[in-house]
C-alpha atoms as a PDB file:
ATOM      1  CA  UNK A   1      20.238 -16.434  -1.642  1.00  0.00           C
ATOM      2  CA  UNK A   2      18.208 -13.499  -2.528  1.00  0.00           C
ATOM      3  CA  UNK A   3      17.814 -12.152   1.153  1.00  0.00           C
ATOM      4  CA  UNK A   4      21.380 -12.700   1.716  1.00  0.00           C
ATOM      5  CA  UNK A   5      23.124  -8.735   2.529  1.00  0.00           C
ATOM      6  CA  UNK A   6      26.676  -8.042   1.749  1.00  0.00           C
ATOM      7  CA  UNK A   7      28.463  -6.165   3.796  1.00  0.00           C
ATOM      8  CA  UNK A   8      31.678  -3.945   2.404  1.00  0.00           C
ATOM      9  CA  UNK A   9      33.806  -1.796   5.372  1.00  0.00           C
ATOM     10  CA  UNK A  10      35.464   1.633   4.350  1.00  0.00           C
ATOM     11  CA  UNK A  11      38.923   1.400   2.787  1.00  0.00           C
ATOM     12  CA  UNK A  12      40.119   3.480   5.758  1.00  0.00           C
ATOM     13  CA  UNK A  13      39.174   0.941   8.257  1.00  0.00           C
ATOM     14  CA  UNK A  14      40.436  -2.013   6.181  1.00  0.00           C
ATOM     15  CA  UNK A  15      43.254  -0.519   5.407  1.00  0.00           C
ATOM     16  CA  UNK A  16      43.666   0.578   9.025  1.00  0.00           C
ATOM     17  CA  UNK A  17      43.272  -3.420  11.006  1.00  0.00           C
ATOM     18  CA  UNK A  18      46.275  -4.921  10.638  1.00  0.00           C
ATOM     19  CA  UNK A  19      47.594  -1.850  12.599  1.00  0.00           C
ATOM     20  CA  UNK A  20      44.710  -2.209  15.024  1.00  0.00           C
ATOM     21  CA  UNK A  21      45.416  -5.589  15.429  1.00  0.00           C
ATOM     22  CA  UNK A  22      49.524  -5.304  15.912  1.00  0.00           C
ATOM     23  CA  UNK A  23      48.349  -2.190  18.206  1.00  0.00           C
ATOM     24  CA  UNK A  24      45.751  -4.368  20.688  1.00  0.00           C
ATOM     25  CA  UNK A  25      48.596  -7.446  20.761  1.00  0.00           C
ATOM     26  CA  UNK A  26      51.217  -4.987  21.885  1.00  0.00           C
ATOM     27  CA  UNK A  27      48.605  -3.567  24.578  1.00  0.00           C
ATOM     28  CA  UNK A  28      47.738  -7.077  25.886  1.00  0.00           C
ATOM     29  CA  UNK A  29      51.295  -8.453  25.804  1.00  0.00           C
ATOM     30  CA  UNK A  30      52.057  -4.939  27.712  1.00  0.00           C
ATOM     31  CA  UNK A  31      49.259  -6.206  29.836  1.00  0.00           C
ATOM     32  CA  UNK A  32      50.191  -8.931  30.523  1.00  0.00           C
ATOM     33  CA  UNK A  33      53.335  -7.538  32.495  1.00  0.00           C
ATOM     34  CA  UNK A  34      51.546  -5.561  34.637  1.00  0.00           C
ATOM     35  CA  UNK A  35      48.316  -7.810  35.864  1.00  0.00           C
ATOM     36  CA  UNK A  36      48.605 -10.182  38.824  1.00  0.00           C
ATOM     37  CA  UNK A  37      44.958 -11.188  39.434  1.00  0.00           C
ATOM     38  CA  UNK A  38      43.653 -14.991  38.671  1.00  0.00           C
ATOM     39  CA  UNK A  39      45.055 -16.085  35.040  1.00  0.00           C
ATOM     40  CA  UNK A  40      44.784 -13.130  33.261  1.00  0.00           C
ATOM     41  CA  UNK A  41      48.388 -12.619  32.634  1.00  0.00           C
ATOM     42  CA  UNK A  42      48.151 -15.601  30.776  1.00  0.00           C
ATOM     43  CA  UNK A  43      45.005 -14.489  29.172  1.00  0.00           C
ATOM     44  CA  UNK A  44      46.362 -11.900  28.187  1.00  0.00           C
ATOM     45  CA  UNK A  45      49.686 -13.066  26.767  1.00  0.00           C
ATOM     46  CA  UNK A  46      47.721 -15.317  24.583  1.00  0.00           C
ATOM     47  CA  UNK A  47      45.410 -12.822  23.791  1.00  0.00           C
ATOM     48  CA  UNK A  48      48.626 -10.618  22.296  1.00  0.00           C
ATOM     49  CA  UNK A  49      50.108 -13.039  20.893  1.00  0.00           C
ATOM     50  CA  UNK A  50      47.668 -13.925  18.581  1.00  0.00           C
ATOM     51  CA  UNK A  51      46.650 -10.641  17.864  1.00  0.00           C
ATOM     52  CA  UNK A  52      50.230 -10.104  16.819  1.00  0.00           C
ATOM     53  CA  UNK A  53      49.992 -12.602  14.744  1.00  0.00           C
ATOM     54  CA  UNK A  54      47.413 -11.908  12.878  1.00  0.00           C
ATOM     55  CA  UNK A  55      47.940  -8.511  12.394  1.00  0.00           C
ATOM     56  CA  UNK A  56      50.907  -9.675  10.658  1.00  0.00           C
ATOM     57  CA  UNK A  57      49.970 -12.193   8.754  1.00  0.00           C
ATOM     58  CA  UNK A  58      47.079 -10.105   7.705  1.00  0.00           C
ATOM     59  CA  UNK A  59      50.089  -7.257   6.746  1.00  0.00           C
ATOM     60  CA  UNK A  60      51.855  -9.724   4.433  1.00  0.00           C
ATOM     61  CA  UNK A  61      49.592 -11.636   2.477  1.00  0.00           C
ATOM     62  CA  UNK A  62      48.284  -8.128   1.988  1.00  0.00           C
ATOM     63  CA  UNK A  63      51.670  -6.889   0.704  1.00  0.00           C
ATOM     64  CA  UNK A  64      52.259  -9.854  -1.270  1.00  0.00           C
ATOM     65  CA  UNK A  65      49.122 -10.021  -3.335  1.00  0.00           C
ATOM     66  CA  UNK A  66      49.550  -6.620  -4.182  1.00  0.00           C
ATOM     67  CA  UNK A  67      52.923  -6.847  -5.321  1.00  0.00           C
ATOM     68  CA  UNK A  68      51.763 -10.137  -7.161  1.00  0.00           C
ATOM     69  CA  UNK A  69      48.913  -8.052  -8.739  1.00  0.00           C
ATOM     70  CA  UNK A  70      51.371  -5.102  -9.533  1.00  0.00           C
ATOM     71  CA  UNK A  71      53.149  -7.480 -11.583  1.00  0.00           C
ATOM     72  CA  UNK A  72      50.608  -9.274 -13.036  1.00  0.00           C
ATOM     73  CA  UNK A  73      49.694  -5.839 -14.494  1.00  0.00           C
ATOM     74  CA  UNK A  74      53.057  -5.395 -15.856  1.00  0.00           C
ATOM     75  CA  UNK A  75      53.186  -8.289 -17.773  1.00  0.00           C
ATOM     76  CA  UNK A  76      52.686  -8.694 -21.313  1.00  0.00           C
ATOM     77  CA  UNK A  77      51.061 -10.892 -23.605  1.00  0.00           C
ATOM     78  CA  UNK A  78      52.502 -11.972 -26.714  1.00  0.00           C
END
């Protein structure tokens, strides 16, 4: 435990993935139009897909916890 290293990333970069990640799905399913060689339109269709969704998924748990936050902030204690 004591040699263990924590990593953090830059809030511009984490804040910037779920784009990436919706941008590199959209590239492979684009991809996966245009490529006729061996499986890789398949490859690349699953590739998208998945990137899709988890740049999505990534978007809206990231939208909900905030909101969830926001109003856990707003609420009072009697």
């Amino acid at each position: 435990m004591e040699n263990e290293i924590i990593m953090w990333v830059s809030k511009p970069i984490y804040e910037s993935l779920p784009y990436f990640y919706l941008a590199i799905g959209a590239v492979c399913l684009g991809a996966s139009m245009y490529v006729n060689h061996w499986h890789w339109p398949t490859i690349c269709f699953v590739v998208g897909l998945i990137c899709l969704v988890a740049g999505l998924v990534v978007l809206l748990k990231r939208r909900d916890h905030r909101v969830t936050d926001r109003r856990a902030d707003q609420r009072q204690d009697y």
